[in-house]
C-alpha atoms as a PDB file:
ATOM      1  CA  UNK A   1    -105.755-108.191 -30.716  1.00  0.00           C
ATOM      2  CA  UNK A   2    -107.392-105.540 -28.776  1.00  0.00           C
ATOM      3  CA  UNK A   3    -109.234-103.953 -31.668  1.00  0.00           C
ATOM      4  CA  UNK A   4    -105.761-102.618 -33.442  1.00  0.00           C
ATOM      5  CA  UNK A   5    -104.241-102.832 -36.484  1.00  0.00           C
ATOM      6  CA  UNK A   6    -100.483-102.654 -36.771  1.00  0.00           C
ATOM      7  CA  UNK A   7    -100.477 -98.960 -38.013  1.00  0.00           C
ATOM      8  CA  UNK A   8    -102.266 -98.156 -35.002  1.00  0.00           C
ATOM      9  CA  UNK A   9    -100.210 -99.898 -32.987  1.00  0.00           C
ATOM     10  CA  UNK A  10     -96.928 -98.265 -34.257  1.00  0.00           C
ATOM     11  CA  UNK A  11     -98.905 -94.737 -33.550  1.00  0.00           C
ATOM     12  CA  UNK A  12     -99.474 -95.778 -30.292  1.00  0.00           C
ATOM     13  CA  UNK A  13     -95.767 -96.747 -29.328  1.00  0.00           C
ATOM     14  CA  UNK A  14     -94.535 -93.586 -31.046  1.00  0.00           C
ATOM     15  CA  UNK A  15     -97.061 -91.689 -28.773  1.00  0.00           C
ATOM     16  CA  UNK A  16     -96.354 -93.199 -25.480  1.00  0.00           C
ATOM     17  CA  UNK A  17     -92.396 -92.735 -26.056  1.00  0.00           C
ATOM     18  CA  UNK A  18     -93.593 -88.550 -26.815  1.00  0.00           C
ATOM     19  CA  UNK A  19     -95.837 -88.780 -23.565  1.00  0.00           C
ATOM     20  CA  UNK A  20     -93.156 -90.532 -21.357  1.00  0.00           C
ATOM     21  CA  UNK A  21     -90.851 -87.629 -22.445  1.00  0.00           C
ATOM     22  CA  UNK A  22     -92.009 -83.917 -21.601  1.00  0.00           C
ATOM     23  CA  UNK A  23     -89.546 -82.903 -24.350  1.00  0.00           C
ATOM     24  CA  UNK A  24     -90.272 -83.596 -27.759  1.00  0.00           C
ATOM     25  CA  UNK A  25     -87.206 -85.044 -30.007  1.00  0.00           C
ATOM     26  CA  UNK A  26     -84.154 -82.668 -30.294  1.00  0.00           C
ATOM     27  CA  UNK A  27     -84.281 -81.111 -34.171  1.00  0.00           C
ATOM     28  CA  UNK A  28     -81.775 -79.020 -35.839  1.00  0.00           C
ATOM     29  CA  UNK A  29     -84.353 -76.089 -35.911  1.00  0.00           C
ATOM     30  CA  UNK A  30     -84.478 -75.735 -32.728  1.00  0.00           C
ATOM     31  CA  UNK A  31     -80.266 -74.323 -32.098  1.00  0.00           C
ATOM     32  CA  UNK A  32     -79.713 -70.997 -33.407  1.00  0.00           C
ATOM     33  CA  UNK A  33     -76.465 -69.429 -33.506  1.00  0.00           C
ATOM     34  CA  UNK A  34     -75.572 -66.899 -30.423  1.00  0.00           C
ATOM     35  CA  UNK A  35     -75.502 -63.545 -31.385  1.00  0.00           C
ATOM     36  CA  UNK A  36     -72.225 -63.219 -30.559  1.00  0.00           C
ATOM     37  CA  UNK A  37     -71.008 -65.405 -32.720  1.00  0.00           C
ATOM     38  CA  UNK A  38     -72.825 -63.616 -35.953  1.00  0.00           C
ATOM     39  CA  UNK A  39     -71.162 -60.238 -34.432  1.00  0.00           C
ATOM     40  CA  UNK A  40     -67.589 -61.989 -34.493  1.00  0.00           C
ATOM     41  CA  UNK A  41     -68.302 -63.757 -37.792  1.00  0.00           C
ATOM     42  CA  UNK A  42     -69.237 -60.734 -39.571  1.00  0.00           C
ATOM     43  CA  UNK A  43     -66.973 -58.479 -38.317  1.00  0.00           C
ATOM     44  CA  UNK A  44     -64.266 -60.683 -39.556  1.00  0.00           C
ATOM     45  CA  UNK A  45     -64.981 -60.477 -42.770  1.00  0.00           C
ATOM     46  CA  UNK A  46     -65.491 -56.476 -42.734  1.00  0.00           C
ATOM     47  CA  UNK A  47     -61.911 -56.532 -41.765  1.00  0.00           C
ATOM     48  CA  UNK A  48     -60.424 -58.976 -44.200  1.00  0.00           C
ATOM     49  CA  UNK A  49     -62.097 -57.265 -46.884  1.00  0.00           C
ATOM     50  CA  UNK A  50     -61.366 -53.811 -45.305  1.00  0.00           C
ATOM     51  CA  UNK A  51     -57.244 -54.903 -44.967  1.00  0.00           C
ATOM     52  CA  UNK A  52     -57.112 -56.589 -48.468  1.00  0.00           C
ATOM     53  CA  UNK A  53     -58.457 -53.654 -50.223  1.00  0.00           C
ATOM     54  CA  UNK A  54     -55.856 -51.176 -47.934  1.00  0.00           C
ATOM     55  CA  UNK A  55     -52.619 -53.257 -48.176  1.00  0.00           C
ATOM     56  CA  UNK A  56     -52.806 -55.002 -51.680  1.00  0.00           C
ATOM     57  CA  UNK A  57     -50.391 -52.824 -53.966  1.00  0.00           C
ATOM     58  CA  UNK A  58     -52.402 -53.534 -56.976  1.00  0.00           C
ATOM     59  CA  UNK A  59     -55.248 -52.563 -55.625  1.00  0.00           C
ATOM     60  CA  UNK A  60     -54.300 -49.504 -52.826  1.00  0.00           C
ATOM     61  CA  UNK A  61     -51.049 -48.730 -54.149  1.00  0.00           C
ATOM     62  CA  UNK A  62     -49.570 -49.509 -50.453  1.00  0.00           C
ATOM     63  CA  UNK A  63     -45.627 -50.739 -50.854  1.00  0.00           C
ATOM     64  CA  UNK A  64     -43.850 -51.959 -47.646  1.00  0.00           C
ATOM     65  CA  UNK A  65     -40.604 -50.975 -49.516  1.00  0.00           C
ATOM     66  CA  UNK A  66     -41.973 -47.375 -50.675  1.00  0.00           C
ATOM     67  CA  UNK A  67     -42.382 -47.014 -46.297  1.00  0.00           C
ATOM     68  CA  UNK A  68     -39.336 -48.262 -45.701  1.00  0.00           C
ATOM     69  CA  UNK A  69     -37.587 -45.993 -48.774  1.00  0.00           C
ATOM     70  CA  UNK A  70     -39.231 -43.347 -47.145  1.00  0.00           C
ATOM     71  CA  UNK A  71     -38.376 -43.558 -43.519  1.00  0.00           C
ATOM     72  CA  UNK A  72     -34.345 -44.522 -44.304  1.00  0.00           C
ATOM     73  CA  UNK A  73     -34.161 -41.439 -46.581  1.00  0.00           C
ATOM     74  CA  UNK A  74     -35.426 -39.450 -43.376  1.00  0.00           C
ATOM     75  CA  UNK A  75     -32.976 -40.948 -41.418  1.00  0.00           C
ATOM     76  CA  UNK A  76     -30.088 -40.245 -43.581  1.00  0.00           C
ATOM     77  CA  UNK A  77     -31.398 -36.574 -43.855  1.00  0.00           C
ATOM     78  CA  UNK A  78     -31.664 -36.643 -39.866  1.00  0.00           C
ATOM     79  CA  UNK A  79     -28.345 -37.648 -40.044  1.00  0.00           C
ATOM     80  CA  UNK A  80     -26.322 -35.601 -42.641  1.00  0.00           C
ATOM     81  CA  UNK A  81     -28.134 -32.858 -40.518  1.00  0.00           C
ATOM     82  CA  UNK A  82     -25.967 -33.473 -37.458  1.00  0.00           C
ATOM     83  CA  UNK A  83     -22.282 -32.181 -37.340  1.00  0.00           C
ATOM     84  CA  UNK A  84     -19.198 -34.427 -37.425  1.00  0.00           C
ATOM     85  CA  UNK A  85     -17.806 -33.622 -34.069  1.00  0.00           C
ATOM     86  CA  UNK A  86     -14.157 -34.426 -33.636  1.00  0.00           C
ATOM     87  CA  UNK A  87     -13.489 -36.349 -30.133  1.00  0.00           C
ATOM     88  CA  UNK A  88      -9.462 -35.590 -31.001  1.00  0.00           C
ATOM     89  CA  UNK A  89      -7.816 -35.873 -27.299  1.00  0.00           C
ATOM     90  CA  UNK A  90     -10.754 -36.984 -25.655  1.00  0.00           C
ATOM     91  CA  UNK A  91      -9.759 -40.148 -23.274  1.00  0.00           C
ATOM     92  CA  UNK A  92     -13.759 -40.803 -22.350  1.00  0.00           C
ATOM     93  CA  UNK A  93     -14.509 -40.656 -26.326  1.00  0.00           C
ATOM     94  CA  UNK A  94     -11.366 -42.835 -27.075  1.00  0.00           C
ATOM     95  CA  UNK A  95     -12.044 -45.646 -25.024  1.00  0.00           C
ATOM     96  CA  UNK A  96     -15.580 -45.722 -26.225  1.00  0.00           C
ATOM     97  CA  UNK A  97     -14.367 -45.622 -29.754  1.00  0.00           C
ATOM     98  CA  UNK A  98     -12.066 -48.528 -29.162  1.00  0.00           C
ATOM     99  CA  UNK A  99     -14.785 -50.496 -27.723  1.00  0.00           C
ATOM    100  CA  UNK A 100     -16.820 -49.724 -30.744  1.00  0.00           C
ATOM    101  CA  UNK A 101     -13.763 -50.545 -33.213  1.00  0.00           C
ATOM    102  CA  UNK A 102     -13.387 -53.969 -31.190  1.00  0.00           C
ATOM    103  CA  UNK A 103     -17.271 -54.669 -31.501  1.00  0.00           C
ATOM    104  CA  UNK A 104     -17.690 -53.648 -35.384  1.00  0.00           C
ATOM    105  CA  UNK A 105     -14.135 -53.248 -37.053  1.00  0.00           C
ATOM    106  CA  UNK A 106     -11.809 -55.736 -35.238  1.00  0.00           C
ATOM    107  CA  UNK A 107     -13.451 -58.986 -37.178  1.00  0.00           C
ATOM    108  CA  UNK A 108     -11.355 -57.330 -40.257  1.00  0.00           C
ATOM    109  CA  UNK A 109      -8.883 -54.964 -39.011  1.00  0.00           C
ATOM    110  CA  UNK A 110      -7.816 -56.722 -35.941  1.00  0.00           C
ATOM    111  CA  UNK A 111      -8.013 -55.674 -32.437  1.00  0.00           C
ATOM    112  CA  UNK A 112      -4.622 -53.494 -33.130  1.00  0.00           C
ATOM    113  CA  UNK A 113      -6.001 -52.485 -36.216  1.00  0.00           C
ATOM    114  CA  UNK A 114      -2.724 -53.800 -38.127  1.00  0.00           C
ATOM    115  CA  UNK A 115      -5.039 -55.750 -40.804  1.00  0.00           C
ATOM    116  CA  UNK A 116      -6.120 -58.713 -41.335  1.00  0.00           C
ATOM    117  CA  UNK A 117      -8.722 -59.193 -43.940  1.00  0.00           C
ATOM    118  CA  UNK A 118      -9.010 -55.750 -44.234  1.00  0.00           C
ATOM    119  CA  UNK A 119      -5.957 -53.486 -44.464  1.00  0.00           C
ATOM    120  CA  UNK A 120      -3.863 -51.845 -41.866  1.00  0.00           C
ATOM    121  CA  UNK A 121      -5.068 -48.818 -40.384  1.00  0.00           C
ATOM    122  CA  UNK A 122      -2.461 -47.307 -38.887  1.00  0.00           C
ATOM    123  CA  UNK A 123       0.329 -47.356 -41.985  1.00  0.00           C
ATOM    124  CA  UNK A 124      -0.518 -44.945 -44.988  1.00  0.00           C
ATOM    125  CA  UNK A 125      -4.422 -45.542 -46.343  1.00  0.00           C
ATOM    126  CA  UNK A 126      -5.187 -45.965 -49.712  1.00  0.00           C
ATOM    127  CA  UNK A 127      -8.482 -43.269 -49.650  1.00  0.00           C
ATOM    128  CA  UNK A 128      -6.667 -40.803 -46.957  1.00  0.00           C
ATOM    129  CA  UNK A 129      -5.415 -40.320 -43.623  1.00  0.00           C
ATOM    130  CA  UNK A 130      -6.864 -37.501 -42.918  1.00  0.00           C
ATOM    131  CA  UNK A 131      -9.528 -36.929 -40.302  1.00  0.00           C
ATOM    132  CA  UNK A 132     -12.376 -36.168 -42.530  1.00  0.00           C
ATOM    133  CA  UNK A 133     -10.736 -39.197 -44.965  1.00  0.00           C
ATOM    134  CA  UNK A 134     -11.706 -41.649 -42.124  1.00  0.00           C
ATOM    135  CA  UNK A 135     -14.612 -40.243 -41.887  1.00  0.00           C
ATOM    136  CA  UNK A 136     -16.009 -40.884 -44.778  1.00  0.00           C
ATOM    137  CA  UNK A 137     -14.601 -44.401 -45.671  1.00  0.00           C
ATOM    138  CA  UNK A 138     -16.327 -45.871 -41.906  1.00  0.00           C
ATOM    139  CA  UNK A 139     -19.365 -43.858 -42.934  1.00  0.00           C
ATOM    140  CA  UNK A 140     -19.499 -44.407 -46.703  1.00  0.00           C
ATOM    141  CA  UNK A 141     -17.702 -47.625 -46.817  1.00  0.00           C
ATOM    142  CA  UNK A 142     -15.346 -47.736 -49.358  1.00  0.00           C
ATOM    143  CA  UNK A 143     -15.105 -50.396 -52.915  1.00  0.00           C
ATOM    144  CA  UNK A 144     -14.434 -53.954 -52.379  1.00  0.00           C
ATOM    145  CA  UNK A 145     -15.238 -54.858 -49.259  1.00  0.00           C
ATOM    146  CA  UNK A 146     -15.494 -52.313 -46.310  1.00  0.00           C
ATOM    147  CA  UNK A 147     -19.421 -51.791 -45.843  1.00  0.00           C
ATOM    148  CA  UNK A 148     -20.584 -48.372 -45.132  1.00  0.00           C
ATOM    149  CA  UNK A 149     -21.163 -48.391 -41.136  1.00  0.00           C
ATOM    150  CA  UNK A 150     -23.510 -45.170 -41.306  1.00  0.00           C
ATOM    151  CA  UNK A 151     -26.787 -46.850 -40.704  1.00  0.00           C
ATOM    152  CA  UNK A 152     -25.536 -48.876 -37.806  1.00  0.00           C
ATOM    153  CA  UNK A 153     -23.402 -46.740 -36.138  1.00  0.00           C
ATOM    154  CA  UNK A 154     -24.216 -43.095 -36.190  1.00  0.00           C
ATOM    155  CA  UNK A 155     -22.108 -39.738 -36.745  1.00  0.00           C
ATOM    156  CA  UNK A 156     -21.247 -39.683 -32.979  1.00  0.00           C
ATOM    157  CA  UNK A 157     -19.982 -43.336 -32.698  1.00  0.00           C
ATOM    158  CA  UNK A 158     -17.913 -43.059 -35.961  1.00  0.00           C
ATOM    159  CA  UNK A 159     -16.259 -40.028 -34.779  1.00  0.00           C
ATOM    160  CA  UNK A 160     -15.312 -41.810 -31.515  1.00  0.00           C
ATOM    161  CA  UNK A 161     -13.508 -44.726 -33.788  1.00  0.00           C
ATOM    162  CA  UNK A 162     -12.092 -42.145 -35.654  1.00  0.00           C
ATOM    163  CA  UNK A 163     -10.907 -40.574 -32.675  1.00  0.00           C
ATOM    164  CA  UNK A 164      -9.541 -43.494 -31.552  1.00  0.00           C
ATOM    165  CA  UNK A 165      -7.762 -44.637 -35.043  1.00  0.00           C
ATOM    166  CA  UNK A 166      -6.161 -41.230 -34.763  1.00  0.00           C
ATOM    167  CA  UNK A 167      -4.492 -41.912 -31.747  1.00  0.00           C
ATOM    168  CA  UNK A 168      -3.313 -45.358 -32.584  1.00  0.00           C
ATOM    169  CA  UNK A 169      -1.961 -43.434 -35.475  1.00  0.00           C
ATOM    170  CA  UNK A 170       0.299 -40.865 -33.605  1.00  0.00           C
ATOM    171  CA  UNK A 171       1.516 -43.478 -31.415  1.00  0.00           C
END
């Protein structure tokens, strides 16, 4: 047998397959992460822990609801601020209002406003009839059922419904 033993001639085959490759055998040790990578990885977690410690209530004190509290009572200040200007006799201010009553007030009043779900606008009203009466029932809404249309209309579109309910009034 050539002079070798079996454990020699395992080494032997094991060393020829190393020899015929320049490599040796491809280990874990030998990949290392990118550097990149670490950056990304630990950068991440800075900002999870950075945005759980700022936005948990219990923990910051942060409220979505406490934002939100305070930006709609700046917008109702911003509001109540501006003048109610009458658009009484204004054609251009009219026609805009009875687009607006058609997009937000027909669904209840009707298109002719003689009442439907909601009652008829141009007989005697319940809360007023009275410029400043109209007003404040679009603005403020009024008990069961009419929403207050403040938020989604503004002081200047009201006034031009307003306007407009007044003259289907005097007709």
């Amino acid at each position: 047998m050539n002079g070798m033993t079996g454990t020699h001639k395992t080494f032997a085959i094991n060393q020829q397959e190393t020899d015929m490759n320049d490599t040796p055998e491809i280990q874990e040790g030998h990949n290392s992460i990118p550097k990149g990578w670490l950056v990304f990885f630990f950068a991440a977690i800075v900002f999870v822990i950075w945005y759980v410690v700022s936005y948990t209530p219990a923990i910051s004190g942060w409220s979505f609801y406490k934002k939100y509290e305070q930006e709609m009572a700046a917008a109702a200040k911003n509001e109540a601020a501006k003048p109610a200007g009458s658009y009484a006799g204004n054609e251009n201010a009219i026609g805009e209002g009875k687009e607006i009553f058609a997009a937000n007030c027909a669904a209840c009043h009707n298109a002719d406003a003689s009442g439907g779900i909601g009652p008829n606008l141009t007989a005697a009203l319940k809360y007023g009839s009275a410029e400043k009466d109209l007003v404040e029932s679009v603005s403020k809404g009024r008990p069961n059922g009419m929403p207050g249309f403040l938020p989604q209309l503004g002081q200047d579109r009201i006034g031009k419904v307003v306007a407009f309910l007044e003259k289907l009034r005097n007709k």
